[in-house]
PDB file of N, CA and C in Angstrom:
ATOM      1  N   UNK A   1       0.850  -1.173   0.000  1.00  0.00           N
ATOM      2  CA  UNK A   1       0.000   0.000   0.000  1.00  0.00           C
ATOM      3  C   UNK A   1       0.897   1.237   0.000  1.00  0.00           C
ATOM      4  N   UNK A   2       1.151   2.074  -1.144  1.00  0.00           N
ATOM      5  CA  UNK A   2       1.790   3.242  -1.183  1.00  0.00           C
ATOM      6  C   UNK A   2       1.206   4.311   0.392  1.00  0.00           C
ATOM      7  N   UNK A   3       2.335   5.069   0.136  1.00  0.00           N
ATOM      8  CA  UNK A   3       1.886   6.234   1.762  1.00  0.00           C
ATOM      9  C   UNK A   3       1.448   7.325   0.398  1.00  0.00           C
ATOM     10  N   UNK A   4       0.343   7.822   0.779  1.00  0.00           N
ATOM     11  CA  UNK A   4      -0.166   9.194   0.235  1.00  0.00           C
ATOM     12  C   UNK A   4       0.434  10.573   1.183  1.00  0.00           C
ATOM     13  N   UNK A   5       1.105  11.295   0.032  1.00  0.00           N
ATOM     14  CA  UNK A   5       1.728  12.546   0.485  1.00  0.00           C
ATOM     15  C   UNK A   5       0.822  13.584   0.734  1.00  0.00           C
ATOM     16  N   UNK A   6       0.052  14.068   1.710  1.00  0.00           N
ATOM     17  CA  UNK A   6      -0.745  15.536   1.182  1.00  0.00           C
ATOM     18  C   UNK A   6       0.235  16.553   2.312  1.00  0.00           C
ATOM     19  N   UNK A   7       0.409  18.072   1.035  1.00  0.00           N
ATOM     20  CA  UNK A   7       0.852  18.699   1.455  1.00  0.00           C
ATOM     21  C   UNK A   7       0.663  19.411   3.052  1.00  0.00           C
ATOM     22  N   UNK A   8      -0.933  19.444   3.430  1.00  0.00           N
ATOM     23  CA  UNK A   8      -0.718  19.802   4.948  1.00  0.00           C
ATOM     24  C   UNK A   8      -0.136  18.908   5.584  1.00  0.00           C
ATOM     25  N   UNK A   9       0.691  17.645   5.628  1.00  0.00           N
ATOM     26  CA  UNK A   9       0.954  16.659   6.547  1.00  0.00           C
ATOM     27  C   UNK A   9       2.334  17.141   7.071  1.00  0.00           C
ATOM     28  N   UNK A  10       2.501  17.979   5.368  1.00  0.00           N
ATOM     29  CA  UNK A  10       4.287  18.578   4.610  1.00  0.00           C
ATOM     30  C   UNK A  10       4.726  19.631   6.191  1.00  0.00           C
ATOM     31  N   UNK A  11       3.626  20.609   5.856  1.00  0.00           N
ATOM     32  CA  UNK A  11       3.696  21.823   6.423  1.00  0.00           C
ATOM     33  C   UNK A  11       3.484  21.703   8.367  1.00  0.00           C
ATOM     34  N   UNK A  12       4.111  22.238   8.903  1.00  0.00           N
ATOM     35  CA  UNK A  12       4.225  22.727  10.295  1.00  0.00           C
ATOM     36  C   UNK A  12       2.549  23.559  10.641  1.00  0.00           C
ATOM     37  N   UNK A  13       1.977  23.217  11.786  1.00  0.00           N
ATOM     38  CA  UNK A  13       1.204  23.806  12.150  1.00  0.00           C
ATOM     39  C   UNK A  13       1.015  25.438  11.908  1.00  0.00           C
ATOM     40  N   UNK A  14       0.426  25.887  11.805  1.00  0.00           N
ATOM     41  CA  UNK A  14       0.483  27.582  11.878  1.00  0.00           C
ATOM     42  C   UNK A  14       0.409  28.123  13.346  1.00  0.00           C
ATOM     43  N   UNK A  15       1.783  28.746  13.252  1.00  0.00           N
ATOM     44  CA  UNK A  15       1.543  29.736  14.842  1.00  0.00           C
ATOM     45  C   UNK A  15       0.129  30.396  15.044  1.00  0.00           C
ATOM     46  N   UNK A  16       0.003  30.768  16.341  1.00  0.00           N
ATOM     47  CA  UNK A  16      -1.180  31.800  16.304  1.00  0.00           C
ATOM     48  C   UNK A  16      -0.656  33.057  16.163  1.00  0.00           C
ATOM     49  N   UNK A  17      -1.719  33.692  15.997  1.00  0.00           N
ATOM     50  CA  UNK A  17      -0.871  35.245  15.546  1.00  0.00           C
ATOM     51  C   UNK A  17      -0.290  36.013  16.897  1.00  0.00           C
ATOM     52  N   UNK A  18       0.611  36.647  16.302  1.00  0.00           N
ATOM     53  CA  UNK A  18       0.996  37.681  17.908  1.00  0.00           C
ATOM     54  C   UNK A  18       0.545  38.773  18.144  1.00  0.00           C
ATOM     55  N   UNK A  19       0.635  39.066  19.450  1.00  0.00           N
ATOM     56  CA  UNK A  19      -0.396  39.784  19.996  1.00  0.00           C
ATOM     57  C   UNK A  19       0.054  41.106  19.778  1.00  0.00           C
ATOM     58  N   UNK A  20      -0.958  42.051  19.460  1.00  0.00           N
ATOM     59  CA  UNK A  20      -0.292  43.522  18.298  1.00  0.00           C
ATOM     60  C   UNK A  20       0.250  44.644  19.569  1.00  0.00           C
ATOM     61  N   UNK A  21       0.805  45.053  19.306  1.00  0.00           N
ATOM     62  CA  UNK A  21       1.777  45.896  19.959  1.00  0.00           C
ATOM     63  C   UNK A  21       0.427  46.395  21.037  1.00  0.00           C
ATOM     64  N   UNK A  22       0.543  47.326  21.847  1.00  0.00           N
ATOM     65  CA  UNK A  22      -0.558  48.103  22.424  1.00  0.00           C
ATOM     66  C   UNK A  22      -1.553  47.579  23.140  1.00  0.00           C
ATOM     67  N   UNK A  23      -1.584  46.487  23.091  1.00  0.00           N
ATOM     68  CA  UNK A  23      -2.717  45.820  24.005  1.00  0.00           C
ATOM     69  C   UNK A  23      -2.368  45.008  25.151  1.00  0.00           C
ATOM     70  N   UNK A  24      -1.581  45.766  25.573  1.00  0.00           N
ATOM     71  CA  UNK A  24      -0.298  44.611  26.756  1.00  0.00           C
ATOM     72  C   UNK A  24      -0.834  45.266  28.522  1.00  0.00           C
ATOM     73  N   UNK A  25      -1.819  46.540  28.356  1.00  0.00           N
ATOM     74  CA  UNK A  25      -2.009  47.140  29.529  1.00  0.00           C
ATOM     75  C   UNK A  25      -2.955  47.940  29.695  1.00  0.00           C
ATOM     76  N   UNK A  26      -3.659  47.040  29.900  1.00  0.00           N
ATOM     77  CA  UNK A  26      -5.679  47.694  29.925  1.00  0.00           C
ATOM     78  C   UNK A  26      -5.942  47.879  31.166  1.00  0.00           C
ATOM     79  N   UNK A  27      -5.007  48.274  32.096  1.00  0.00           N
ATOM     80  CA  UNK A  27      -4.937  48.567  33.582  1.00  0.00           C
ATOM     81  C   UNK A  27      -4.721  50.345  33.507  1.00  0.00           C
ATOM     82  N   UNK A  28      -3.876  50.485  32.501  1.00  0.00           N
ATOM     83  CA  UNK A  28      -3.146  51.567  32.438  1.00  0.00           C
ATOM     84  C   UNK A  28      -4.287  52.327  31.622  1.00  0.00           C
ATOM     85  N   UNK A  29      -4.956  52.423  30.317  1.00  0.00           N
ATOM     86  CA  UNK A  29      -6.012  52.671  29.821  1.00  0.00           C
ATOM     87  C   UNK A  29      -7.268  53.010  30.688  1.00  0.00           C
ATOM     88  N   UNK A  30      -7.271  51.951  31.709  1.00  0.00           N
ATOM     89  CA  UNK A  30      -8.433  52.326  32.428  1.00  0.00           C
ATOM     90  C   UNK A  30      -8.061  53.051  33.262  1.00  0.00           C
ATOM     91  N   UNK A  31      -7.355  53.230  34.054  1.00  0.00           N
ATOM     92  CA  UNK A  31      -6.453  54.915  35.042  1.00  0.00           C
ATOM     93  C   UNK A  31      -6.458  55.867  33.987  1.00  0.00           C
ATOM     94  N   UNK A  32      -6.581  55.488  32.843  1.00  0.00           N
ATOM     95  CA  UNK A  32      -6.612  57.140  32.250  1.00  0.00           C
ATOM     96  C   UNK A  32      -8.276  57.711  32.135  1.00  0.00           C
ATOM     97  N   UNK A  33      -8.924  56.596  32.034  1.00  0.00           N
ATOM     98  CA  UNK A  33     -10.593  57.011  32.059  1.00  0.00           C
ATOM     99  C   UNK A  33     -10.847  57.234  33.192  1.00  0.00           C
ATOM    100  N   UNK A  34     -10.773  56.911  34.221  1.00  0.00           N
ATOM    101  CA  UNK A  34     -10.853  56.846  35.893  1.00  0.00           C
ATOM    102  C   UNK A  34     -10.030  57.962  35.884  1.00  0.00           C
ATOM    103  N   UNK A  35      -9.255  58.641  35.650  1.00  0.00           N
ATOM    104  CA  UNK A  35      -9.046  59.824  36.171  1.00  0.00           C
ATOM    105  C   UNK A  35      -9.888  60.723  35.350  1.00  0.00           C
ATOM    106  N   UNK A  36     -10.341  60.914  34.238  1.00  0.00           N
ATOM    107  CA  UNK A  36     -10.692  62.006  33.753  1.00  0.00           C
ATOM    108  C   UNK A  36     -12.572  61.737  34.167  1.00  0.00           C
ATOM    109  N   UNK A  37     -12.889  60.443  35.170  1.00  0.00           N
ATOM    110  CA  UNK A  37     -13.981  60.213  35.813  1.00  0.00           C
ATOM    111  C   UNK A  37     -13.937  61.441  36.791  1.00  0.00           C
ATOM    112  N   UNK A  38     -13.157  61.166  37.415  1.00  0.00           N
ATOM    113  CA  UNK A  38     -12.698  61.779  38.449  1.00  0.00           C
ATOM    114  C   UNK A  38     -12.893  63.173  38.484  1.00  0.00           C
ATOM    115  N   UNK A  39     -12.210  63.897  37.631  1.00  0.00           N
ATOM    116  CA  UNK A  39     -12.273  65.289  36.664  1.00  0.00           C
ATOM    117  C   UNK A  39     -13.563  65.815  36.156  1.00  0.00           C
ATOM    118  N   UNK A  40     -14.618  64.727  36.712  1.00  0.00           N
ATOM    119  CA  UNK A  40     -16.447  65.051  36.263  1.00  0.00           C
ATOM    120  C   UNK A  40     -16.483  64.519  35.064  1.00  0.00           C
ATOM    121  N   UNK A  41     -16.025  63.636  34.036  1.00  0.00           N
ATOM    122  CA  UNK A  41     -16.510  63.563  32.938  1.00  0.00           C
ATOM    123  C   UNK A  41     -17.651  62.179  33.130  1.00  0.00           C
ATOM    124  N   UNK A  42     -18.605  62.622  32.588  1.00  0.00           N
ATOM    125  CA  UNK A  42     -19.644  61.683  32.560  1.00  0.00           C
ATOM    126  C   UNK A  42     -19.510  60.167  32.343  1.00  0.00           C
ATOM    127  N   UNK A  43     -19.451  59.580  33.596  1.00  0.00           N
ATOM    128  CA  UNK A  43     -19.507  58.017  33.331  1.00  0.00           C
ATOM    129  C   UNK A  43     -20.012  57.284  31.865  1.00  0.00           C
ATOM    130  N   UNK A  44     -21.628  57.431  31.673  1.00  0.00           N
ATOM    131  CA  UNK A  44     -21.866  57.266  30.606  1.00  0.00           C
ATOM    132  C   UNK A  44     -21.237  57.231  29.481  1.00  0.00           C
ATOM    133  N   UNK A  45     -20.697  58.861  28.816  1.00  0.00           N
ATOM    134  CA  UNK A  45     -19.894  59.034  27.988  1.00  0.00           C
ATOM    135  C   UNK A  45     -18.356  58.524  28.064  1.00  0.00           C
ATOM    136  N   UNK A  46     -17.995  58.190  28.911  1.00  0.00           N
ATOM    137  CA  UNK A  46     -16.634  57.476  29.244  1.00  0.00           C
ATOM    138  C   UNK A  46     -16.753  56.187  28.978  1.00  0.00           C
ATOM    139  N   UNK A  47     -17.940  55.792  28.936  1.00  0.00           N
ATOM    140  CA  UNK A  47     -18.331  54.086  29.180  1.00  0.00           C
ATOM    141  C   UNK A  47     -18.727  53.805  27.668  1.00  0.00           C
ATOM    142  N   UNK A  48     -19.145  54.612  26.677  1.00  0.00           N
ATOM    143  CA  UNK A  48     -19.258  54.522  25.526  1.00  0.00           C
ATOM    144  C   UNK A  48     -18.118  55.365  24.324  1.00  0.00           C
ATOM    145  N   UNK A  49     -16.942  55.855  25.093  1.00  0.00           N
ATOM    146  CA  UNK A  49     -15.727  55.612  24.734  1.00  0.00           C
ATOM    147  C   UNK A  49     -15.168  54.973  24.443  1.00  0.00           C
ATOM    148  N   UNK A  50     -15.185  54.183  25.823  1.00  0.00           N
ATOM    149  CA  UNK A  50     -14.679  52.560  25.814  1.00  0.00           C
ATOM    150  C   UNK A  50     -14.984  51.609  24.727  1.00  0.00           C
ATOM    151  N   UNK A  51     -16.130  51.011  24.895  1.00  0.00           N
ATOM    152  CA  UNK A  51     -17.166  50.228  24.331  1.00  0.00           C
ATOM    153  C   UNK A  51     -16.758  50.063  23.072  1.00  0.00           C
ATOM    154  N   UNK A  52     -16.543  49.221  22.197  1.00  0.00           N
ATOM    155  CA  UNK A  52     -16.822  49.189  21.212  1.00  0.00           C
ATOM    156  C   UNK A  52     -18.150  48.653  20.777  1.00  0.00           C
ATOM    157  N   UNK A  53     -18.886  49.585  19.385  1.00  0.00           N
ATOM    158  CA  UNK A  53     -20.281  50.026  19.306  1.00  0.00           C
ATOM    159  C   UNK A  53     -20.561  48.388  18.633  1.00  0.00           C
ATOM    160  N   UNK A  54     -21.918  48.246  18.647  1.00  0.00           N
ATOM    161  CA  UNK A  54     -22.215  47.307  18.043  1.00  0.00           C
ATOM    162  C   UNK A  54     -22.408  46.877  16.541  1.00  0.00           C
ATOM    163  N   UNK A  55     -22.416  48.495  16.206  1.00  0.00           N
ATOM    164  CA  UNK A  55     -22.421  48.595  14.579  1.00  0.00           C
ATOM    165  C   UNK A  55     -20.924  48.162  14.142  1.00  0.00           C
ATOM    166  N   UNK A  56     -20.220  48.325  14.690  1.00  0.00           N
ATOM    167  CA  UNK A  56     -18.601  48.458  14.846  1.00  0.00           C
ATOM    168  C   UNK A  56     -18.050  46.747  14.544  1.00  0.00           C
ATOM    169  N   UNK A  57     -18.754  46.332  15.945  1.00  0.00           N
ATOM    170  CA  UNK A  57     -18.254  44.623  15.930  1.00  0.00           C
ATOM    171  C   UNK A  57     -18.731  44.153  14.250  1.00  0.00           C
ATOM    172  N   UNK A  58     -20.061  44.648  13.895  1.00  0.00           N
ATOM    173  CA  UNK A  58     -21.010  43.913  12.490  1.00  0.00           C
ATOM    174  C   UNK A  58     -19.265  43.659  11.573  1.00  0.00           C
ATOM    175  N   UNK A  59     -19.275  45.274  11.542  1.00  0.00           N
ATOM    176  CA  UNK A  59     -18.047  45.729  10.422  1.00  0.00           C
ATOM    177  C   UNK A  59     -17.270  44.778  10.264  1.00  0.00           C
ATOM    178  N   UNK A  60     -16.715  44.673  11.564  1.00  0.00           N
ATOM    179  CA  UNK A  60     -15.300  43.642  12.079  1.00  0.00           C
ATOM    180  C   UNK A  60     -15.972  42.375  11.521  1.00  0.00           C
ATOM    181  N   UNK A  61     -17.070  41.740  11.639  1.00  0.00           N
ATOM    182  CA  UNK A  61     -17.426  40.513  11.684  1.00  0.00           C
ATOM    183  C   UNK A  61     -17.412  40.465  10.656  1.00  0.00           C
ATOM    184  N   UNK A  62     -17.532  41.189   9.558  1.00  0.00           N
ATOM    185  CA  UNK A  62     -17.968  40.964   7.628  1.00  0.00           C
ATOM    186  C   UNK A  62     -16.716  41.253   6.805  1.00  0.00           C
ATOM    187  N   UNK A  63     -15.607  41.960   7.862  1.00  0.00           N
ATOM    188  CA  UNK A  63     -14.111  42.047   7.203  1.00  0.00           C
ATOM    189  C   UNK A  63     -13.627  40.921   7.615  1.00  0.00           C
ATOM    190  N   UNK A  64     -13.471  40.109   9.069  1.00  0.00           N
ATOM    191  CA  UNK A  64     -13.100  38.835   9.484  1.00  0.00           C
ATOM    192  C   UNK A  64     -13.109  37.889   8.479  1.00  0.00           C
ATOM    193  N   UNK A  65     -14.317  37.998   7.823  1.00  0.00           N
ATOM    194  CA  UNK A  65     -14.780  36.807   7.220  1.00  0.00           C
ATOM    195  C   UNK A  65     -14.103  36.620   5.400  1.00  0.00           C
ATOM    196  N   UNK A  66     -13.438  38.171   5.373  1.00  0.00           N
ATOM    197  CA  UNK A  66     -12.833  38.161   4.029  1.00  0.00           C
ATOM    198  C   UNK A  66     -11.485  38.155   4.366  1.00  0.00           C
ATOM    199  N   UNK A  67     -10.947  38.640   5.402  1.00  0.00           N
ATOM    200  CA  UNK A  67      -9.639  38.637   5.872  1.00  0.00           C
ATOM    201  C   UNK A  67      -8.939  38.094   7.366  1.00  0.00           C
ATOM    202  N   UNK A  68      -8.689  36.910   7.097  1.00  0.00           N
ATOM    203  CA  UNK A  68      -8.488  36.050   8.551  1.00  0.00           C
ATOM    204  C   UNK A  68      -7.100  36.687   9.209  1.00  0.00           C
ATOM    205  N   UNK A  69      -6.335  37.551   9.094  1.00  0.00           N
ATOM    206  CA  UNK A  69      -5.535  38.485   9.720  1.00  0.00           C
ATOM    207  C   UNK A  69      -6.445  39.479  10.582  1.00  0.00           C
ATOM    208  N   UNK A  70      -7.194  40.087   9.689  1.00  0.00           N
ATOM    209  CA  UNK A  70      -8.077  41.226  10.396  1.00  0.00           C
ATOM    210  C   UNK A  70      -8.677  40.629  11.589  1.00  0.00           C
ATOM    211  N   UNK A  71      -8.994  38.897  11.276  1.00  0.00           N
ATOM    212  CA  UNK A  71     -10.082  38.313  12.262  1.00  0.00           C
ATOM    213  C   UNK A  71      -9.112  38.424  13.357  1.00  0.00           C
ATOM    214  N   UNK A  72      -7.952  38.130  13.745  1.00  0.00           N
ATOM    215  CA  UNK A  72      -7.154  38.012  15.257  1.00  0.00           C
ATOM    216  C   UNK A  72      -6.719  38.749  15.395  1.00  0.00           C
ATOM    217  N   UNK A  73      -6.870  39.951  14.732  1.00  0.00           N
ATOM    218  CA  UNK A  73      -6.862  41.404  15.202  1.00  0.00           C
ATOM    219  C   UNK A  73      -7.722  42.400  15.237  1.00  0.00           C
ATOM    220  N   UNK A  74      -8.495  42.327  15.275  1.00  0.00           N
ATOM    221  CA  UNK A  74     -10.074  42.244  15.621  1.00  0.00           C
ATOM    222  C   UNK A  74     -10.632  41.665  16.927  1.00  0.00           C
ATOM    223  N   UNK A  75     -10.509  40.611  17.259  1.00  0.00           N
ATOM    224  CA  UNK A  75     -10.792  39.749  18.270  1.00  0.00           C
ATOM    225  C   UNK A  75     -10.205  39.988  19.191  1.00  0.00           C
ATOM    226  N   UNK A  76      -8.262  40.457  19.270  1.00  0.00           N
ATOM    227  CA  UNK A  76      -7.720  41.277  20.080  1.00  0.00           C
ATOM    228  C   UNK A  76      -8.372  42.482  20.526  1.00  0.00           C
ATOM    229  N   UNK A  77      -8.629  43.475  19.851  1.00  0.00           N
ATOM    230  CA  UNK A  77      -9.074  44.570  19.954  1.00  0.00           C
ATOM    231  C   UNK A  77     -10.792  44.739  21.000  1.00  0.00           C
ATOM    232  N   UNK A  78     -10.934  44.009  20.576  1.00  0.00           N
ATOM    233  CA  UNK A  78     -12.194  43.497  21.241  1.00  0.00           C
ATOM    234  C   UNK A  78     -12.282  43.001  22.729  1.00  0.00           C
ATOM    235  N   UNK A  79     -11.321  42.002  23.107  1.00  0.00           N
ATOM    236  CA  UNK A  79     -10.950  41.332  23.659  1.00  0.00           C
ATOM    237  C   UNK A  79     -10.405  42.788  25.174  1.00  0.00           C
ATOM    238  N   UNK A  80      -9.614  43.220  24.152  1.00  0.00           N
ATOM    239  CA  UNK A  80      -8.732  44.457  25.302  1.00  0.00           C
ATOM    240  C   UNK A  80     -10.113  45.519  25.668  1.00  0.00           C
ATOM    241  N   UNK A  81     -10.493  45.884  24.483  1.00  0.00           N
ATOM    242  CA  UNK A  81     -11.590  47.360  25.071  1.00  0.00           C
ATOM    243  C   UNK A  81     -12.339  46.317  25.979  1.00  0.00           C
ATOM    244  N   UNK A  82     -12.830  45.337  26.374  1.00  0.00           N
ATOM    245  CA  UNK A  82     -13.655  44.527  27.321  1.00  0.00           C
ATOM    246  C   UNK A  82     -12.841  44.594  28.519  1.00  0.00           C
ATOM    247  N   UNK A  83     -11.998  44.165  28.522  1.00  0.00           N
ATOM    248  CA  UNK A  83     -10.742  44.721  29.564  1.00  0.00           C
ATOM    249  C   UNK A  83     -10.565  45.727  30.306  1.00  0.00           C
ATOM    250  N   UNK A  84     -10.567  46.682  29.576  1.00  0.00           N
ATOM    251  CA  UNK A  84     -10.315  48.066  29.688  1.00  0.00           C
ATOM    252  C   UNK A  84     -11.804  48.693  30.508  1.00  0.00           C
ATOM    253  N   UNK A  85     -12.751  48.377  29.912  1.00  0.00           N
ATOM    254  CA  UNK A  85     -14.237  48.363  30.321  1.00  0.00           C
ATOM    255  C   UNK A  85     -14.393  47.965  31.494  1.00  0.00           C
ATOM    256  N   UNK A  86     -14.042  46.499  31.775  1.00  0.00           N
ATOM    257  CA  UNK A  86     -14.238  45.833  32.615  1.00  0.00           C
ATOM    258  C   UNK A  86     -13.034  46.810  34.219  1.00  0.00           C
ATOM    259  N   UNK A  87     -11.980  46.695  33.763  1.00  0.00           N
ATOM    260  CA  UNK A  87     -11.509  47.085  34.980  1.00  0.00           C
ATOM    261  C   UNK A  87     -11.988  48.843  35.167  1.00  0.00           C
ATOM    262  N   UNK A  88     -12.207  49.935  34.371  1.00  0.00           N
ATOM    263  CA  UNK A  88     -13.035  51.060  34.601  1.00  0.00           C
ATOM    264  C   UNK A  88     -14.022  50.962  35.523  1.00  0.00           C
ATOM    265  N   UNK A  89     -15.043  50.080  35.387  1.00  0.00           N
ATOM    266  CA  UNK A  89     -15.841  49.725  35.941  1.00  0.00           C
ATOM    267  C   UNK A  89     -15.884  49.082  37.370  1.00  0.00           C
ATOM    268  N   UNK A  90     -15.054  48.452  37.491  1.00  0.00           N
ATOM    269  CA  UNK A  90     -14.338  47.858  39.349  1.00  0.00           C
ATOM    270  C   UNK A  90     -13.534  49.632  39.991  1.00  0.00           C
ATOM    271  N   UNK A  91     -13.002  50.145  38.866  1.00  0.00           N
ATOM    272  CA  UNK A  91     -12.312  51.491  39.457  1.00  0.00           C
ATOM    273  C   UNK A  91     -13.409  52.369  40.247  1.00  0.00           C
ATOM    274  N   UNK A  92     -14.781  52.490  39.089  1.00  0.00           N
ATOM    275  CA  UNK A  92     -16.159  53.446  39.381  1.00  0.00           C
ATOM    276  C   UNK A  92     -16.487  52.575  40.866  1.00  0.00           C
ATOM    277  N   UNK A  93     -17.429  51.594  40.606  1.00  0.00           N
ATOM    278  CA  UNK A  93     -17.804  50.533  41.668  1.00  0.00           C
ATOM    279  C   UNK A  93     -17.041  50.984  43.001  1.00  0.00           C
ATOM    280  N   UNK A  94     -16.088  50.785  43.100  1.00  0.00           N
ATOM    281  CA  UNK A  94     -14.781  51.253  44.279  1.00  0.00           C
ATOM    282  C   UNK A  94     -14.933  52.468  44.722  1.00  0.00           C
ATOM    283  N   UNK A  95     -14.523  53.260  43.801  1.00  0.00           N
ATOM    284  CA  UNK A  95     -15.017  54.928  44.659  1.00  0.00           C
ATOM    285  C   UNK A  95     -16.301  54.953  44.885  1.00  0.00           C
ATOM    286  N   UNK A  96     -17.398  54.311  44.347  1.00  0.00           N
ATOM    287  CA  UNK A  96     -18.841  54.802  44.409  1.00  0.00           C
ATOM    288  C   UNK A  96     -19.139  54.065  46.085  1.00  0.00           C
ATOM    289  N   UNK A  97     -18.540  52.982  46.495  1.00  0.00           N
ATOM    290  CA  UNK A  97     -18.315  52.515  47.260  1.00  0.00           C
ATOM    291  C   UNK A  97     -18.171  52.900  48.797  1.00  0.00           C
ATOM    292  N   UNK A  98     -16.772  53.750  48.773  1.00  0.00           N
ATOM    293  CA  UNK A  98     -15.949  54.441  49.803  1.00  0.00           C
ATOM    294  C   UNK A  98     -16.573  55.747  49.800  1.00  0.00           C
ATOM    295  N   UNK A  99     -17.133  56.560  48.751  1.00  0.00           N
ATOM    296  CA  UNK A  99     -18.729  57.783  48.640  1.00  0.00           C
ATOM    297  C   UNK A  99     -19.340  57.191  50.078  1.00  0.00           C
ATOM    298  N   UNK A 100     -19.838  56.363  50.183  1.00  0.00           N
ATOM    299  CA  UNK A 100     -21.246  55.855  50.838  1.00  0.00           C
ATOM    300  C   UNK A 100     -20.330  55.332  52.034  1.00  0.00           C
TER     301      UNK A 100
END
Protein backbone atom coordinates (compact mmCIF):
# COMPACT_ATOMS: atom_id res chain seq x y z
CA UNK A 1 0.00 0.00 0.00
CA UNK A 2 1.79 3.24 -1.18
CA UNK A 3 1.89 6.23 1.76
CA UNK A 4 -0.17 9.19 0.23
CA UNK A 5 1.73 12.55 0.49
CA UNK A 6 -0.75 15.54 1.18
CA UNK A 7 0.85 18.70 1.46
CA UNK A 8 -0.72 19.80 4.95
CA UNK A 9 0.95 16.66 6.55
CA UNK A 10 4.29 18.58 4.61
CA UNK A 11 3.70 21.82 6.42
CA UNK A 12 4.22 22.73 10.29
CA UNK A 13 1.20 23.81 12.15
CA UNK A 14 0.48 27.58 11.88
CA UNK A 15 1.54 29.74 14.84
CA UNK A 16 -1.18 31.80 16.30
CA UNK A 17 -0.87 35.25 15.55
CA UNK A 18 1.00 37.68 17.91
CA UNK A 19 -0.40 39.78 20.00
CA UNK A 20 -0.29 43.52 18.30
CA UNK A 21 1.78 45.90 19.96
CA UNK A 22 -0.56 48.10 22.42
CA UNK A 23 -2.72 45.82 24.01
CA UNK A 24 -0.30 44.61 26.76
CA UNK A 25 -2.01 47.14 29.53
CA UNK A 26 -5.68 47.69 29.93
CA UNK A 27 -4.94 48.57 33.58
CA UNK A 28 -3.15 51.57 32.44
CA UNK A 29 -6.01 52.67 29.82
CA UNK A 30 -8.43 52.33 32.43
CA UNK A 31 -6.45 54.92 35.04
CA UNK A 32 -6.61 57.14 32.25
CA UNK A 33 -10.59 57.01 32.06
CA UNK A 34 -10.85 56.85 35.89
CA UNK A 35 -9.05 59.82 36.17
CA UNK A 36 -10.69 62.01 33.75
CA UNK A 37 -13.98 60.21 35.81
CA UNK A 38 -12.70 61.78 38.45
CA UNK A 39 -12.27 65.29 36.66
CA UNK A 40 -16.45 65.05 36.26
CA UNK A 41 -16.51 63.56 32.94
CA UNK A 42 -19.64 61.68 32.56
CA UNK A 43 -19.51 58.02 33.33
CA UNK A 44 -21.87 57.27 30.61
CA UNK A 45 -19.89 59.03 27.99
CA UNK A 46 -16.63 57.48 29.24
CA UNK A 47 -18.33 54.09 29.18
CA UNK A 48 -19.26 54.52 25.53
CA UNK A 49 -15.73 55.61 24.73
CA UNK A 50 -14.68 52.56 25.81
CA UNK A 51 -17.17 50.23 24.33
CA UNK A 52 -16.82 49.19 21.21
CA UNK A 53 -20.28 50.03 19.31
CA UNK A 54 -22.22 47.31 18.04
CA UNK A 55 -22.42 48.60 14.58
CA UNK A 56 -18.60 48.46 14.85
CA UNK A 57 -18.25 44.62 15.93
CA UNK A 58 -21.01 43.91 12.49
CA UNK A 59 -18.05 45.73 10.42
CA UNK A 60 -15.30 43.64 12.08
CA UNK A 61 -17.43 40.51 11.68
CA UNK A 62 -17.97 40.96 7.63
CA UNK A 63 -14.11 42.05 7.20
CA UNK A 64 -13.10 38.83 9.48
CA UNK A 65 -14.78 36.81 7.22
CA UNK A 66 -12.83 38.16 4.03
CA UNK A 67 -9.64 38.64 5.87
CA UNK A 68 -8.49 36.05 8.55
CA UNK A 69 -5.54 38.48 9.72
CA UNK A 70 -8.08 41.23 10.40
CA UNK A 71 -10.08 38.31 12.26
CA UNK A 72 -7.15 38.01 15.26
CA UNK A 73 -6.86 41.40 15.20
CA UNK A 74 -10.07 42.24 15.62
CA UNK A 75 -10.79 39.75 18.27
CA UNK A 76 -7.72 41.28 20.08
CA UNK A 77 -9.07 44.57 19.95
CA UNK A 78 -12.19 43.50 21.24
CA UNK A 79 -10.95 41.33 23.66
CA UNK A 80 -8.73 44.46 25.30
CA UNK A 81 -11.59 47.36 25.07
CA UNK A 82 -13.65 44.53 27.32
CA UNK A 83 -10.74 44.72 29.56
CA UNK A 84 -10.31 48.07 29.69
CA UNK A 85 -14.24 48.36 30.32
CA UNK A 86 -14.24 45.83 32.61
CA UNK A 87 -11.51 47.08 34.98
CA UNK A 88 -13.04 51.06 34.60
CA UNK A 89 -15.84 49.73 35.94
CA UNK A 90 -14.34 47.86 39.35
CA UNK A 91 -12.31 51.49 39.46
CA UNK A 92 -16.16 53.45 39.38
CA UNK A 93 -17.80 50.53 41.67
CA UNK A 94 -14.78 51.25 44.28
CA UNK A 95 -15.02 54.93 44.66
CA UNK A 96 -18.84 54.80 44.41
CA UNK A 97 -18.31 52.52 47.26
CA UNK A 98 -15.95 54.44 49.80
CA UNK A 99 -18.73 57.78 48.64
CA UNK A 100 -21.25 55.85 50.84
Amino acid sequence: MPIELRPERLLPPSPPAPPVAGFDNPEQEAAFFYGLFLRGYSYQELRQDIEVPAEVQKQWQRHSGRDPGFASVASQMLSYRRRVLAIFQALVATEHALVQ
